[in-house]
N, C-alpha and C. Protein backbone atom coordinates (compact mmCIF):
# COMPACT_ATOMS: atom_id res chain seq x y z
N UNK A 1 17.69 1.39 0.81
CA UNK A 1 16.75 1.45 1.90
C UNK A 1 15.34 1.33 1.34
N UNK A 2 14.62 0.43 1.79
CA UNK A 2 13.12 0.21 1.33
C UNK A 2 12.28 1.06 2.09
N UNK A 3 11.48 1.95 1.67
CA UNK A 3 10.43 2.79 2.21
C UNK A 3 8.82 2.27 1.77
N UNK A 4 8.01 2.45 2.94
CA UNK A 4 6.69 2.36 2.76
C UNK A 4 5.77 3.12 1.49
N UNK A 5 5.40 2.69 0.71
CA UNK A 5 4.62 2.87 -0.46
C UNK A 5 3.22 2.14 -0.45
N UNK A 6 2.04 2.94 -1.30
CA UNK A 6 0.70 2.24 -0.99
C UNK A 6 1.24 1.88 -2.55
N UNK A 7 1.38 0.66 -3.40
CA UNK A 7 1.44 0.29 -4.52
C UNK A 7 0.50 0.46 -5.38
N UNK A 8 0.97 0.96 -6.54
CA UNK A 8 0.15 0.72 -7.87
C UNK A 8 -0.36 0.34 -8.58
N UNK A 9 0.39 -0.84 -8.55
CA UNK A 9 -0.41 -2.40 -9.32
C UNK A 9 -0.77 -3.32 -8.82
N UNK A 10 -0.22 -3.45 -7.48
CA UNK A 10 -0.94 -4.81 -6.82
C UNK A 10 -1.38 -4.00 -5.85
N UNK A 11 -2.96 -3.37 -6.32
CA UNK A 11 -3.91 -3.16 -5.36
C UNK A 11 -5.18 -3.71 -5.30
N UNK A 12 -6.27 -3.72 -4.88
CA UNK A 12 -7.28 -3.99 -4.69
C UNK A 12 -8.44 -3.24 -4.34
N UNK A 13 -8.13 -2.27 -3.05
CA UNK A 13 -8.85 -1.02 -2.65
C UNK A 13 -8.14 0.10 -2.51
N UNK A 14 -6.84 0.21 -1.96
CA UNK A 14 -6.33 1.34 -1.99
C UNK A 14 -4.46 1.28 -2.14
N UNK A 15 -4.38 0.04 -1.99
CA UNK A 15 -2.94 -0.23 -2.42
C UNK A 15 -1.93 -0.48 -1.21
N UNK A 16 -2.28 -0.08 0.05
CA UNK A 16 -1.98 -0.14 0.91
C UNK A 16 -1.13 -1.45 1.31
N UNK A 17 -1.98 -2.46 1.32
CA UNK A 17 -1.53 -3.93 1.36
C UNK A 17 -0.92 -4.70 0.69
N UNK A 18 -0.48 -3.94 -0.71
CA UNK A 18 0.25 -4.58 -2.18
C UNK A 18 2.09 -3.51 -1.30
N UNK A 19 1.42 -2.35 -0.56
CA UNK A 19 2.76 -1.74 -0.36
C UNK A 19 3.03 -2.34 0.67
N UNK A 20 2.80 -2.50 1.42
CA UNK A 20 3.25 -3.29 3.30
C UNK A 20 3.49 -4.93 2.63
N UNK A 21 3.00 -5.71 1.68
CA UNK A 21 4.02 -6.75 0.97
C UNK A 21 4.59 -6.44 0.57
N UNK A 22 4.76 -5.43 0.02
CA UNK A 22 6.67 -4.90 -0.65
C UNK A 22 7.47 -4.45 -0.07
N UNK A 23 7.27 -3.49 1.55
CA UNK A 23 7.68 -3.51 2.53
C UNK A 23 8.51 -4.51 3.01
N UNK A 24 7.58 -5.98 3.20
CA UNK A 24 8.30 -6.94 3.91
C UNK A 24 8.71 -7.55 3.37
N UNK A 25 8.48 -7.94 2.20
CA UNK A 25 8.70 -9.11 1.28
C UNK A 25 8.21 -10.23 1.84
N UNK A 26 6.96 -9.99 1.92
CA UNK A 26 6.03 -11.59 2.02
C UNK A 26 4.74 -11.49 0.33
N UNK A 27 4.27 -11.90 0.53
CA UNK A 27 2.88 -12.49 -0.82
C UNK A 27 1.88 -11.30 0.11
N UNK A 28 1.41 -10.41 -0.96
CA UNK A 28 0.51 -9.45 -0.93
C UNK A 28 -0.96 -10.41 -0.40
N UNK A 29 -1.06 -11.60 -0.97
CA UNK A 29 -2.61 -12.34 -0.67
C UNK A 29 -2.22 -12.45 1.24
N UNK A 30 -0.95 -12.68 1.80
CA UNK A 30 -1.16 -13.22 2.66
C UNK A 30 -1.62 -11.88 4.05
N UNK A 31 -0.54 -10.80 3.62
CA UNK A 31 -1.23 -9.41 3.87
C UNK A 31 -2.70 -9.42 4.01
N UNK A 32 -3.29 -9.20 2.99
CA UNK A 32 -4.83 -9.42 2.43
C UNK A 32 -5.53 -10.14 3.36
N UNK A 33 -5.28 -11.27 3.84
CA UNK A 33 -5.75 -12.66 4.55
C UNK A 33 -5.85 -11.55 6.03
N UNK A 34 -4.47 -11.25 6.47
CA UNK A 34 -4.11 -11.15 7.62
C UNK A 34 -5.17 -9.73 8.03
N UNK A 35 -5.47 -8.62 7.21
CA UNK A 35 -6.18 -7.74 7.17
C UNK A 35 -7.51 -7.50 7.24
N UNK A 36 -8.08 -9.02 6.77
CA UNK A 36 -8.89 -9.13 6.78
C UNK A 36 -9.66 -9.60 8.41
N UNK A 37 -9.11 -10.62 8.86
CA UNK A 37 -9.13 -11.48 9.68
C UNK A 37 -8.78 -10.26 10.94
N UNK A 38 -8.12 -9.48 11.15
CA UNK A 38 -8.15 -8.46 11.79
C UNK A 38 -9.07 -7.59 11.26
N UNK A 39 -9.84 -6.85 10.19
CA UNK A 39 -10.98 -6.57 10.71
C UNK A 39 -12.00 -7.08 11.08
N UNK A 40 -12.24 -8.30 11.14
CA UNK A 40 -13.23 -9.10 11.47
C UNK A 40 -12.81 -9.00 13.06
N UNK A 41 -12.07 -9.06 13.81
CA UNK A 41 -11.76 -9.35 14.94
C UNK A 41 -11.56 -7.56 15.85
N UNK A 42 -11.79 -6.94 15.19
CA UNK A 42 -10.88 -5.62 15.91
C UNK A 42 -12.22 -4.63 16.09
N UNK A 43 -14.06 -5.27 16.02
CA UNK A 43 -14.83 -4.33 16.16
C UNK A 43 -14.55 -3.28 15.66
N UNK A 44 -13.84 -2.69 14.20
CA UNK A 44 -13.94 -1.68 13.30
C UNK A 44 -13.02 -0.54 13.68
N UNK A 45 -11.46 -1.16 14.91
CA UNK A 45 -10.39 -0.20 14.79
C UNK A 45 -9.74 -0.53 13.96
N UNK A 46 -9.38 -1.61 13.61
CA UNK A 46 -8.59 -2.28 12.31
C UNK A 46 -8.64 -0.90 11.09
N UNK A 47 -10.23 -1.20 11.03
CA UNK A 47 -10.54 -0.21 9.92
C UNK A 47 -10.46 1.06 9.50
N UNK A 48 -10.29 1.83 11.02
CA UNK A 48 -10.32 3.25 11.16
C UNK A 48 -9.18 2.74 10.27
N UNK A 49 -8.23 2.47 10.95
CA UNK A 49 -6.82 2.49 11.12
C UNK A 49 -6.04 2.21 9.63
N UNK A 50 -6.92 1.59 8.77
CA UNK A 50 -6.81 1.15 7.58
C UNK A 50 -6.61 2.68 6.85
N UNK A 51 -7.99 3.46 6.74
CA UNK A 51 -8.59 4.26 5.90
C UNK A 51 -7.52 5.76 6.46
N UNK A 52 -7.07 5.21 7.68
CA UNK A 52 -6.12 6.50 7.93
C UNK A 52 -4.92 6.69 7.78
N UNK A 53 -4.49 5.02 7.38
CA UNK A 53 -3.11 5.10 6.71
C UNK A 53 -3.04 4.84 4.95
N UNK A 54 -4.40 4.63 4.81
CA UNK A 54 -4.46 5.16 3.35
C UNK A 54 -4.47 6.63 2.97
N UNK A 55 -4.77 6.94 4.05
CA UNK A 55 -4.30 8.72 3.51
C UNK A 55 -3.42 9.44 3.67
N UNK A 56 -2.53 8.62 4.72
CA UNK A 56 -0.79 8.98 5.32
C UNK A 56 0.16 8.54 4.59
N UNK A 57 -0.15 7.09 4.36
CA UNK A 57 1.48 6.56 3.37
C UNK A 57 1.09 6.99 1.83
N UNK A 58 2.27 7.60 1.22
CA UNK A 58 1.89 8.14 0.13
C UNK A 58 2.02 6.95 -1.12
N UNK A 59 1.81 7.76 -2.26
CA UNK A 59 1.72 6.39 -3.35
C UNK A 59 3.02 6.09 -4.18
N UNK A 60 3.48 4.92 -4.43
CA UNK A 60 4.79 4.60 -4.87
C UNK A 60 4.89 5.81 -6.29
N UNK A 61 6.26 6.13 -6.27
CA UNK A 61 6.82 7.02 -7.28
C UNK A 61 6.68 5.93 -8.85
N UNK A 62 6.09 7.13 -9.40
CA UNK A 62 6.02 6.20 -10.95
C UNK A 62 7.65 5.70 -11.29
N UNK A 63 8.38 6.71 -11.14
CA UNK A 63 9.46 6.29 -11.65
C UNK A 63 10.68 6.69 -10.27
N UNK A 64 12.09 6.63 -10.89
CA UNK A 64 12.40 7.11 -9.96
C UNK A 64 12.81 8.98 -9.86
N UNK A 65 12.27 9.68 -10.46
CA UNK A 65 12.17 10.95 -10.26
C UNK A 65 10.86 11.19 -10.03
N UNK A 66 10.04 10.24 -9.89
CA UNK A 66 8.67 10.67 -10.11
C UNK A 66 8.01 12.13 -10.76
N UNK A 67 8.29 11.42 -12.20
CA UNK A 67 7.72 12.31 -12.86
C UNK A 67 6.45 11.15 -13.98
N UNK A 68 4.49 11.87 -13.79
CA UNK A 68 4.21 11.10 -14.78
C UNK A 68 4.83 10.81 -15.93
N UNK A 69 5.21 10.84 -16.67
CA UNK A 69 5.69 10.09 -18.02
C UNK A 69 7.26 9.76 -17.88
N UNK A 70 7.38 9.33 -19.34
CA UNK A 70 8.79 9.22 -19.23
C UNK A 70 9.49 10.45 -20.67
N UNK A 71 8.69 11.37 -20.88
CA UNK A 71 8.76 12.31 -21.86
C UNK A 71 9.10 13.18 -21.28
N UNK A 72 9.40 13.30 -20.00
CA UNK A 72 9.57 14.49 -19.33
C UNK A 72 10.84 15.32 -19.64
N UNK A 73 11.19 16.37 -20.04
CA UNK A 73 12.48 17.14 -20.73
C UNK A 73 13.20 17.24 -19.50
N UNK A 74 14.34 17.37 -19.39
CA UNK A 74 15.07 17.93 -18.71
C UNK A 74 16.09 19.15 -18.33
């Protein structure tokens, strides 16, 4: 099952849009495009809406126990 993640490495501002392309499996640029072009068009709800699900969807697990390292004892 694929779950919503703001991504780690393919971010730009907050990762959000590198995770909703990994979500769907489309190209993170086209996300990007589409995000954009809706805030340009949405008089600045786009944006709320941006900055408030950057603080709701959480950030992809480093690993899969999410633990920082991989030194972690068990």
């Amino acid at each position: 099952m694929n779950k919503l993640f703001r991504s780690r490495t393919d971010k730009k501002l907050t990762g959000l849009c590198g995770g909703i392309a990994n979500y769907l499996g489309v190209d993170s640029t086209v996300v990007r495009l589409i995000a954009v072009v809706c805030a340009l068009f949405s008089f600045g709800a786009f944006t709320a809406i941006y900055l408030i699900a950057s603080f709701l969807v959480p950030k992809e697990p480093v690993n899969a126990y999410d633990y920082p390292n991989s030194y972690h004892s068990y």
